[in-house]
C-alpha atoms as a PDB file:
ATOM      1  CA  UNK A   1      28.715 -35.219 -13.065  1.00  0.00           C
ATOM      2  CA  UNK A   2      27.705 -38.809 -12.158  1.00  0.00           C
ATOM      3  CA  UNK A   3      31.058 -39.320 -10.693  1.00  0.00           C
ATOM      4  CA  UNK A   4      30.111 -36.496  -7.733  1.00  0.00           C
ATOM      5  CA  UNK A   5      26.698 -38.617  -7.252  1.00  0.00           C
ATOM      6  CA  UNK A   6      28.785 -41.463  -6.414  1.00  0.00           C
ATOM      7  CA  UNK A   7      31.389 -39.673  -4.091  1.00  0.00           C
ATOM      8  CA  UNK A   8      31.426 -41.828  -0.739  1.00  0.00           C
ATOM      9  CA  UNK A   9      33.392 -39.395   2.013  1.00  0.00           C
ATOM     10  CA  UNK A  10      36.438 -41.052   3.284  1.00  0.00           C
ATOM     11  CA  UNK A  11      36.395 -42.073   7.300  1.00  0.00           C
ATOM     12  CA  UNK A  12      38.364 -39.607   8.093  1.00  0.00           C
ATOM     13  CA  UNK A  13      36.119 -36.976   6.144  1.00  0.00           C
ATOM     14  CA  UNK A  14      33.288 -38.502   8.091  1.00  0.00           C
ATOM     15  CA  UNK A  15      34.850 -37.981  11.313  1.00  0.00           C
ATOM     16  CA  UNK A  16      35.664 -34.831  10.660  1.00  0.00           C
ATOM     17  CA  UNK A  17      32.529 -33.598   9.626  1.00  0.00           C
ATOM     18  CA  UNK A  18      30.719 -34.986  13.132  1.00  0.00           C
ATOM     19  CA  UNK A  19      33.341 -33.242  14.926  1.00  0.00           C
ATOM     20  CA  UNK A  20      32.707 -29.845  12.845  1.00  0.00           C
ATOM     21  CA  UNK A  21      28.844 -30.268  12.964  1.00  0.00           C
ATOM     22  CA  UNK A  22      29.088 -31.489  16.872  1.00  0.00           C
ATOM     23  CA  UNK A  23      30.905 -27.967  17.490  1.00  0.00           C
ATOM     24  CA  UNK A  24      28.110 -25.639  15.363  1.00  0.00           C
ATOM     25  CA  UNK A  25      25.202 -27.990  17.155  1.00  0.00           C
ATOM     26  CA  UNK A  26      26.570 -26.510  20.624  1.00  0.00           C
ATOM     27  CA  UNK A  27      27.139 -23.388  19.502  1.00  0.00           C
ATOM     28  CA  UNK A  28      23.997 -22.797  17.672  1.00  0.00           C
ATOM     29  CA  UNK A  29      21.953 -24.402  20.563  1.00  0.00           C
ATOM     30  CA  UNK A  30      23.469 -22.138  23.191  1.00  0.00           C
ATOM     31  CA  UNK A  31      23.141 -19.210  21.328  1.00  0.00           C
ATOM     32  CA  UNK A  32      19.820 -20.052  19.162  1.00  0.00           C
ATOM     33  CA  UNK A  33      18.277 -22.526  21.598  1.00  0.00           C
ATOM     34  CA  UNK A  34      17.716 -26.310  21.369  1.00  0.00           C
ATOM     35  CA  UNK A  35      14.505 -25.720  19.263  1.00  0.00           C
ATOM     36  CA  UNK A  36      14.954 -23.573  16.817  1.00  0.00           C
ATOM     37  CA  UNK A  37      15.214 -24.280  12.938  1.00  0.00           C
ATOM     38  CA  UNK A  38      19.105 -24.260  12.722  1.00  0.00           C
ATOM     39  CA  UNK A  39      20.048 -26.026  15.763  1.00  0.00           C
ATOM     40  CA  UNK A  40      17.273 -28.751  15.019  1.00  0.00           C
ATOM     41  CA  UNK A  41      18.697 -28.893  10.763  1.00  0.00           C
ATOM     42  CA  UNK A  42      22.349 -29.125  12.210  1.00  0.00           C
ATOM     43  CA  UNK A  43      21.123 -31.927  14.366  1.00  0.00           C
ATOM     44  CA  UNK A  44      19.660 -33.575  11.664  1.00  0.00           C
ATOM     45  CA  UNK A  45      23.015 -33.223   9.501  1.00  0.00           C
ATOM     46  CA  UNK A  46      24.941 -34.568  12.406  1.00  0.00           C
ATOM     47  CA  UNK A  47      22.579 -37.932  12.163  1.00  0.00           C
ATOM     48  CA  UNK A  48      23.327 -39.090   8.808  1.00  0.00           C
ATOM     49  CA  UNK A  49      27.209 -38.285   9.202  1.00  0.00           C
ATOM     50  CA  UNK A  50      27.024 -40.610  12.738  1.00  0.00           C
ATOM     51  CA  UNK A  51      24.354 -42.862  10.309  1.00  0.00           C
ATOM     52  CA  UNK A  52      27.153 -42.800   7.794  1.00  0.00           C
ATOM     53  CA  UNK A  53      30.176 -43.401  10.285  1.00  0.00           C
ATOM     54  CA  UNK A  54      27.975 -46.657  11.694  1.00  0.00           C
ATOM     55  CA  UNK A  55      26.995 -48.078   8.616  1.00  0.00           C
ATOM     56  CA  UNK A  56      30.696 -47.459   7.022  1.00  0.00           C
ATOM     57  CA  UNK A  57      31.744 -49.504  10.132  1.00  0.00           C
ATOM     58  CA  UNK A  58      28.426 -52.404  10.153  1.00  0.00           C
ATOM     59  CA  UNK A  59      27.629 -51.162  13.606  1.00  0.00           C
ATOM     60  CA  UNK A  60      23.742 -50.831  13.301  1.00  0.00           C
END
C-alpha cells in the first residue's frame, strides 16, 4: 500500500491528464457555467497537475 502513496505520475501522465482535465473544464463550464461546483473542482484539479508539471520541470 505504501508503494501507491509514493507513486509520482510520469511527464507524460502529467501532460496527459492537463490535456484531459483542460477538455472536461471547457466542457463543464459551457454547459454547467464558470461557477458552479464541478467546473470550479475541475479547475482546481487542473492546478495541481500544471503545479505538478512546473515543479517536475523547476519552473516556479
Amino acid at each position: 500500500m505504501s508503494s501507491i502513496k509514493n507513486y509520482t505520475p510520469t511527464k507524460e501522465e502529467i501532460i496527459k491528464m492537463i490535456d484531459e482535465l483542460r477538455h472536461e473544464l471547457i466542457q463543464t463550464g459551457m454547459k454547467e457555467g464558470l461557477a458552479s461546483s464541478a467546473t470550479i473542482n475541475i479547475s482546481q484539479k487542473l492546478d495541481k497537475f500544471i503545479y505538478m508539471y512546473q515543479k517536475m520541470h523547476r519552473l516556479i
